[in-house]
Protein backbone atom coordinates (compact mmCIF):
# COMPACT_ATOMS: atom_id res chain seq x y z
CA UNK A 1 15.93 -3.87 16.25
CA UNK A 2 13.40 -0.96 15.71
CA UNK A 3 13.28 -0.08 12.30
CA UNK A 4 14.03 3.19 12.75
CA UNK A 5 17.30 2.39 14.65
CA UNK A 6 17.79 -0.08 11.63
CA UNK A 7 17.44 2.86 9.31
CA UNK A 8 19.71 5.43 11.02
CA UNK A 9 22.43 2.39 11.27
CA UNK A 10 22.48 2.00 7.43
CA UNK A 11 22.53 5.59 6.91
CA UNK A 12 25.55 6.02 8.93
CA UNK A 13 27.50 3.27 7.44
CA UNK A 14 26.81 4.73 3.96
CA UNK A 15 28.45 7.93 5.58
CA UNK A 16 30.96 5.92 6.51
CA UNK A 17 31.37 4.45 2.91
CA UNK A 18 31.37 7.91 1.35
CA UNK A 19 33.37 9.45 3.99
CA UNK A 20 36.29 7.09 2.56
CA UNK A 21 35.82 7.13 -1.45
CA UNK A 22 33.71 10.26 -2.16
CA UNK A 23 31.59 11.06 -5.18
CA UNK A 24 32.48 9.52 -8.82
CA UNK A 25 32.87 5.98 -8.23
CA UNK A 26 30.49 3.64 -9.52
CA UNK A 27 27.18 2.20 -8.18
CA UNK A 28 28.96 -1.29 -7.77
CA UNK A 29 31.62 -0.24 -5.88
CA UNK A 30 29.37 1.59 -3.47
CA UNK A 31 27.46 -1.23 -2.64
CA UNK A 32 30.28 -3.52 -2.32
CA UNK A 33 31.73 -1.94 0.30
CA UNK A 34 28.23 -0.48 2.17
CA UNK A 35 27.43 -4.69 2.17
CA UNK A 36 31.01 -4.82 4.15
CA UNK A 37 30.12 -1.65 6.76
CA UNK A 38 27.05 -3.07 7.82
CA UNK A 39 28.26 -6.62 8.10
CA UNK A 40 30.85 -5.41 10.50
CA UNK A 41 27.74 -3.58 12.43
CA UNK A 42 26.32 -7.28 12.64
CA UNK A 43 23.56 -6.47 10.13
CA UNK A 44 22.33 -9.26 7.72
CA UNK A 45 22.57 -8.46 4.05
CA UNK A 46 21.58 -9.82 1.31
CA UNK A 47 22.62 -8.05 -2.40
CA UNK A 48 20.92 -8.18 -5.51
CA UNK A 49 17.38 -9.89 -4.47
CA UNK A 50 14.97 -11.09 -7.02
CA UNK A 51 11.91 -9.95 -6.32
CA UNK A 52 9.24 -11.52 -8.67
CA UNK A 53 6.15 -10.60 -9.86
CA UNK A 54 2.67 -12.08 -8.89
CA UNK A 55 0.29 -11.31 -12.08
CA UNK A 56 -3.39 -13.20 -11.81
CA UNK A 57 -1.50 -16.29 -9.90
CA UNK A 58 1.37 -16.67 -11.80
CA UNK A 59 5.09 -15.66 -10.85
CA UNK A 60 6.89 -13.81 -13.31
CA UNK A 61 10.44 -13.28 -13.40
CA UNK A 62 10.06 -9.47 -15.06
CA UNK A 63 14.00 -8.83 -13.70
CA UNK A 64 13.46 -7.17 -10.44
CA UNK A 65 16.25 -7.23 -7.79
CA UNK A 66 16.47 -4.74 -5.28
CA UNK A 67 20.57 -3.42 -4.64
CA UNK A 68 20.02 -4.45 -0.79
CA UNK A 69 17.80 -5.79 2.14
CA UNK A 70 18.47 -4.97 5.44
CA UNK A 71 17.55 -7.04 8.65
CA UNK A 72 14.69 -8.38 6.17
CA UNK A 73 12.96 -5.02 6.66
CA UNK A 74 14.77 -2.29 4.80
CA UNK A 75 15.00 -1.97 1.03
CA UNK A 76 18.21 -0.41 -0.07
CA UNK A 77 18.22 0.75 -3.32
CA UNK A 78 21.66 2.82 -4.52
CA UNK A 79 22.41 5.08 -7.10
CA UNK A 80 25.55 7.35 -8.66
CA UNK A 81 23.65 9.46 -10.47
CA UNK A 82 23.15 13.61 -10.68
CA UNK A 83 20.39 13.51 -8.64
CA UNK A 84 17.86 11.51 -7.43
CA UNK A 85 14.70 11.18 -9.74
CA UNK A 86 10.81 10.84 -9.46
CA UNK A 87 11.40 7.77 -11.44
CA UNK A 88 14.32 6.50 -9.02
CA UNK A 89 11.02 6.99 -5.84
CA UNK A 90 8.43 5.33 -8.11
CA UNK A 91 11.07 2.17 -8.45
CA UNK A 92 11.40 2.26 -4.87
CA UNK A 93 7.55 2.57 -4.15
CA UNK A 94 7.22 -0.49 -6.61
CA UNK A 95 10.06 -2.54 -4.74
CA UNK A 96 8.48 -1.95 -1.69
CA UNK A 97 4.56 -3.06 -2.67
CA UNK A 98 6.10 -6.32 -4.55
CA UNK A 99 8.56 -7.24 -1.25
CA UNK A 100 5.93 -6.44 1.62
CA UNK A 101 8.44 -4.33 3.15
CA UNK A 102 7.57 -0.62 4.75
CA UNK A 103 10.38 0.97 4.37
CA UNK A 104 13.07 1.98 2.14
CA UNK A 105 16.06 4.38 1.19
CA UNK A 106 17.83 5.58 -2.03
CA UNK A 107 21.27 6.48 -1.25
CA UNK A 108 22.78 8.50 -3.86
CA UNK A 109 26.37 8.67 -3.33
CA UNK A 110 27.29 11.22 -6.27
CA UNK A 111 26.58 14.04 -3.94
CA UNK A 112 29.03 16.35 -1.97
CA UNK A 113 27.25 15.64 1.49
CA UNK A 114 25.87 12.29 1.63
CA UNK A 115 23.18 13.03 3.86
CA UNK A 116 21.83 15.37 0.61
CA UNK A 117 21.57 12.13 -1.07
CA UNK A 118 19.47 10.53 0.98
CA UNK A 119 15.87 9.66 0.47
CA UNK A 120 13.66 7.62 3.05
CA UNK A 121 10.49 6.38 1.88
CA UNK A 122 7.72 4.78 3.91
CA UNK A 123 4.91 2.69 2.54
CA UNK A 124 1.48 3.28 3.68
């Protein structure tokens, strides 16, 4: 699947997610049930991925995990938060160097509209 159509996909099921519980609940729960919605589109998922750290040939275990992987393509990363952060885009920037992956969202679900929580991020 284009990645692209993967990214629309996981936008709508965390509509879908928000649609039913609304702001205030937390992170965990979020992601709990997003993993569900996009299992039930056929997506593979896999939750709470260590991602190590390659420093002058050695791994390092510095206690990366990114919240979700899509299709092996998409980095999800979630938050419940006021508002989405530089810091929050600079994690996702650094998920996405260490994983080889392009491209990457921050969903934050503490928002009204869900689609003003949103963030897409593309690595060049």
């Amino acid at each position: 699947m284009e990645i692209n159509a993967i990214t629309h996909e996981i936008i709508g099921s965390a509509i879908e997610v928000h649609s039913a519980l609304g702001p205030g609940m937390l992170e965990s729960a979020y992601e709990q049930c997003l993993v569900h919605e996009l299992a039930q589109r056929g997506f593979h998922v896999e939750r709470q991925v260590v991602l190590p750290l390659i420093y002058k040939g050695i791994t390092i275990d510095a206690g990366y995990r990114l919240d979700l992987r899509v299709a092996k393509q998409v980095i999800v990363e979630l938050k419940a938060t006021r508002a989405i952060d530089l810091i929050h885009k600079a994690q996702l920037l650094c998920y996405l160097r260490l994983s080889g992956c392009r491209v990457g969202l921050i969903i934050n679900f503490n928002v009204v509209r869900l689609v003003d929580g949103v963030t897409r991020m593309i690595l060049d």
